[in-house]
Protein backbone atom coordinates (compact mmCIF):
# COMPACT_ATOMS: atom_id res chain seq x y z
CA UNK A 1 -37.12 13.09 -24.08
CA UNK A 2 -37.75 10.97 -20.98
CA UNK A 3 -35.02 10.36 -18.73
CA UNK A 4 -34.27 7.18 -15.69
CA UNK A 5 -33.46 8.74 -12.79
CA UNK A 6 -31.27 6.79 -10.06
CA UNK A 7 -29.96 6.49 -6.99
CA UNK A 8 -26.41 8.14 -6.74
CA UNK A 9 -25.36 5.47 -4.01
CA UNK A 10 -27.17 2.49 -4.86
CA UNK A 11 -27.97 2.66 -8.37
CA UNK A 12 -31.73 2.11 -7.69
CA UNK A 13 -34.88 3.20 -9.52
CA UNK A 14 -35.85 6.87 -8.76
CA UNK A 15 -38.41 7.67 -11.37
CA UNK A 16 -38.75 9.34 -14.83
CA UNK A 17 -38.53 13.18 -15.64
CA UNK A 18 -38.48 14.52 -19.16
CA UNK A 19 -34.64 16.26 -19.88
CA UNK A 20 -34.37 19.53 -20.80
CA UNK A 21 -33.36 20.43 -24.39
CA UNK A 22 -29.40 21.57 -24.34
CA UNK A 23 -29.74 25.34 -25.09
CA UNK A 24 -26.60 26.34 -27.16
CA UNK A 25 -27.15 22.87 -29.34
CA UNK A 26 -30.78 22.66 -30.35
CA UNK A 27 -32.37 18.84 -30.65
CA UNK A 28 -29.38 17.75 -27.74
CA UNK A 29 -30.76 17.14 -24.54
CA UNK A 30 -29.33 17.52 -21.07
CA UNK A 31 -28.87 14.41 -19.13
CA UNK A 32 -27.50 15.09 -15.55
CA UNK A 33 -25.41 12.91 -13.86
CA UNK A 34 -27.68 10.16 -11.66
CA UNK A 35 -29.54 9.83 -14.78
CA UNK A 36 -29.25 7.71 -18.04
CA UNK A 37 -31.94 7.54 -21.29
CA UNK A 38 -31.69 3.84 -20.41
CA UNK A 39 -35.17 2.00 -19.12
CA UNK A 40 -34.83 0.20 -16.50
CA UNK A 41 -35.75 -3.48 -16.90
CA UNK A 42 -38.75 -4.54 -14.91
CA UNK A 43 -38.44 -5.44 -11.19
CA UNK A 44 -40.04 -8.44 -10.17
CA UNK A 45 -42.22 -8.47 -6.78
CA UNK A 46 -39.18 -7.94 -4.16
CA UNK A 47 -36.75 -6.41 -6.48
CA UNK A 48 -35.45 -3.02 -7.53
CA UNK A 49 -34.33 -2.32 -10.98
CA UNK A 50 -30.56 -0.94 -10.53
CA UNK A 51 -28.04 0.87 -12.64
CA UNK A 52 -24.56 -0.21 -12.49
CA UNK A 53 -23.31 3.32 -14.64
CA UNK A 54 -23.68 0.73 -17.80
CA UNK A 55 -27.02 -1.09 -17.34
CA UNK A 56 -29.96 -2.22 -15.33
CA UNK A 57 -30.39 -5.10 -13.58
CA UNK A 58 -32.58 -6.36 -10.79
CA UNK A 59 -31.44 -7.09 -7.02
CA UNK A 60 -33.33 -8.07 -4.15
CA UNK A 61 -34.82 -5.79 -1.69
CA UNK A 62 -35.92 -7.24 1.17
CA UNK A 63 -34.78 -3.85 3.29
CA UNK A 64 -37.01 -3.24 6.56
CA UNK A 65 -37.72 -7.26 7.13
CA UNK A 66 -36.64 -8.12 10.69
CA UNK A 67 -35.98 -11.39 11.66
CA UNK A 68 -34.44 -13.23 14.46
CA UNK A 69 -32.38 -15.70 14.89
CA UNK A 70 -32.87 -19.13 17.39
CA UNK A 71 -30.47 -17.59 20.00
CA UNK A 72 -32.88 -14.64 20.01
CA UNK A 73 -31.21 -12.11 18.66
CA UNK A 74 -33.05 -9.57 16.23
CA UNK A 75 -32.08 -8.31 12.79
CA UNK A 76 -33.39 -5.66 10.29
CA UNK A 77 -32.07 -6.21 6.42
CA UNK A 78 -31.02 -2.77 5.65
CA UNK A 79 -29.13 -3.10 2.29
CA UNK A 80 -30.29 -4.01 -0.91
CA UNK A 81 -29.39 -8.07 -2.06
CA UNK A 82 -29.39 -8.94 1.64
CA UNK A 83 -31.72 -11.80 2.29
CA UNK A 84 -32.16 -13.68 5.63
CA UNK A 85 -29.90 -16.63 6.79
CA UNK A 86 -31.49 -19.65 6.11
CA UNK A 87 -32.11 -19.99 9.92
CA UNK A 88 -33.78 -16.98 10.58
CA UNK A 89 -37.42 -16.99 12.16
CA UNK A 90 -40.26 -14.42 10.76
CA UNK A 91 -41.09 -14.22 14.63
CA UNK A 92 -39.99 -13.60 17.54
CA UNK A 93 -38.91 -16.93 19.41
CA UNK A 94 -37.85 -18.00 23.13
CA UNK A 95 -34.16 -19.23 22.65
CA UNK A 96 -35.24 -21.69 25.49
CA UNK A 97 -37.26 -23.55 23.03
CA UNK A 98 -34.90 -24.19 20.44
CA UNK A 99 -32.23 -26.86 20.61
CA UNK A 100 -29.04 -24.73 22.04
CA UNK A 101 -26.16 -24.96 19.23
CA UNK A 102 -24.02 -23.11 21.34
CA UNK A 103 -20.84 -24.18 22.89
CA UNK A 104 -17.02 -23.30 23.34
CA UNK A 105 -14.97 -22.17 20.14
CA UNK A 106 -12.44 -24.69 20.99
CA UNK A 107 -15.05 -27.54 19.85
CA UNK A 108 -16.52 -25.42 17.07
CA UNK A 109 -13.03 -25.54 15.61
CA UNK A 110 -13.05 -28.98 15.53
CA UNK A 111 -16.14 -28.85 12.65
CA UNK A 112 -13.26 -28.65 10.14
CA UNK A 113 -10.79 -30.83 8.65
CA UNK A 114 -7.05 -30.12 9.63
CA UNK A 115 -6.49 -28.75 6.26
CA UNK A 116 -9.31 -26.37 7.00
CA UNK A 117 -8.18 -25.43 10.37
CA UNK A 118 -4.32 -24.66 9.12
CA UNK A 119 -5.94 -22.42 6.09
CA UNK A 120 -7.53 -20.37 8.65
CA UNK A 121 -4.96 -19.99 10.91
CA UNK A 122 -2.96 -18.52 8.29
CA UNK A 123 -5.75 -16.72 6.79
CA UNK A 124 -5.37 -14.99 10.36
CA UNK A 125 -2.16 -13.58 9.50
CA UNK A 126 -2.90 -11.81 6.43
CA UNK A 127 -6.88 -11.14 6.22
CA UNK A 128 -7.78 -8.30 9.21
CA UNK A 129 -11.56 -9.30 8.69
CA UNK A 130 -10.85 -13.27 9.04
CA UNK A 131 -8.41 -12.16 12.21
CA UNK A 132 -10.98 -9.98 13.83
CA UNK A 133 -14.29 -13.09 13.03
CA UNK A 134 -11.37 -15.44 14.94
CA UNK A 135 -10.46 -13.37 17.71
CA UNK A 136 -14.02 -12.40 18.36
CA UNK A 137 -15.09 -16.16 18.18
CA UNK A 138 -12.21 -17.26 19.89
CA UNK A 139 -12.01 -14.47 23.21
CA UNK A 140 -16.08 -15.10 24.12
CA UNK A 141 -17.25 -17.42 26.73
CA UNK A 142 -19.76 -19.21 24.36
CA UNK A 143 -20.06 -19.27 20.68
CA UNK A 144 -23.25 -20.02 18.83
CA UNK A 145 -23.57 -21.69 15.50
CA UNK A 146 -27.13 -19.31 15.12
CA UNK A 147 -24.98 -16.50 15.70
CA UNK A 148 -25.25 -13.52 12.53
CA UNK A 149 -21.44 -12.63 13.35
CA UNK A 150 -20.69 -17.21 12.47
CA UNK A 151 -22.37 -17.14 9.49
CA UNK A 152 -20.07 -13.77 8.49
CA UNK A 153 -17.36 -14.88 9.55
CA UNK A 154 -17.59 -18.29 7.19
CA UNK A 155 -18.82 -16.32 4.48
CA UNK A 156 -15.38 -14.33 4.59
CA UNK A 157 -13.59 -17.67 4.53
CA UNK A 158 -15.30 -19.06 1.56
CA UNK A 159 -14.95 -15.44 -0.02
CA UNK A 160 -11.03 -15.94 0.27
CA UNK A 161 -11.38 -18.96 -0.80
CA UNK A 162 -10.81 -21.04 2.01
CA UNK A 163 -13.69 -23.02 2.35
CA UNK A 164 -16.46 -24.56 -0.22
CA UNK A 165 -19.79 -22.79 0.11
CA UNK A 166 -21.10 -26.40 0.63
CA UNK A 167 -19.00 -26.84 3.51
CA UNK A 168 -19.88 -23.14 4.99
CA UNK A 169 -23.55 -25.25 5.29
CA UNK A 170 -22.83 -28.28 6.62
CA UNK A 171 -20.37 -26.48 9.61
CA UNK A 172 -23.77 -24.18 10.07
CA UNK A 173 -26.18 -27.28 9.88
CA UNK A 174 -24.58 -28.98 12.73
CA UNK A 175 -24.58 -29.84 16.38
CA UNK A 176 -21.24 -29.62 18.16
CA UNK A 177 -22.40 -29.62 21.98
């Protein structure tokens, strides 16, 4: 009987092995644990087929692309469903040549509506990952819209529900120096 083997942490496709027959119940086969007698489905170009303990599914894997970002920082995807920001560059680039989108927190702030701004500050007093994006954003001399840590820290804002993904992209799309 062929068995799916799988990651143990991230669920991925291993391979297939054949189980071993169950000795003291003939016709019952062993299936150890990081395995199921569940095929995976097929994984398009980009994708690994993983099991969630239940079923398979596909998720991106773009794991090992760098990229970098227009204030020239460089990244490497290292998880599985990570994909680059929208922003990112394939390349290499010279942060010289790329319109600066950098400026002081205090007018960053200002991207939102008051609403916004009040959910946030609260948000600060009960979220330690929205306190510690705010802090961080908040203590440095310059903050960058291009910035990996920005995009984050909005992400954890719409992810407490704070803010609408569609505004996440418009404060990211725009200019406030």
């Amino acid at each position: 009987m062929q068995i799916y083997n799988y990651h143990t942490i991230t669920g991925e496709f291993l391979g297939t092995t054949e189980a071993d027959e169950n000795p003291l119940e003939p016709g019952e086969y062993i299936i150890p644990a990081s395995a199921t007698k569940l095929a995976p489905e097929f994984a398009n170009s980009g994708e690994v087929a993983v099991f969630d303990g239940q079923k398979w599914g596909n998720v991106i894997d773009h794991r090992g692309v760098e990229y970098w970002l227009s204030d020239g920082s460089h990244h490497t995807i290292t998880q599985l469903g990570m994909t680059m920001p929208d922003n990112a560059h394939l390349e290499p680039i010279d942060p010289k040549s790329v319109p600066a989108r950098i400026g002081a927190f205090c007018d960053f702030i200002k991207l939102f509506t008051m609403d916004e701004q009040l959910k946030i500050i609260a948000a600060t007093q009960s979220n330690p990952m929205i306190k510690l994006w705010y802090d961080k954003a908040m203590g440095g001399p310059k903050f960058s819209l291009d910035h990996a840590e920005t995009a984050l820290g909005l992400e954890a804002l719409v992810g407490a529900g704070l803010l609408e993904k569609s505004r996440m992209d418009d404060v990211l799309n725009a200019h406030f120096n």
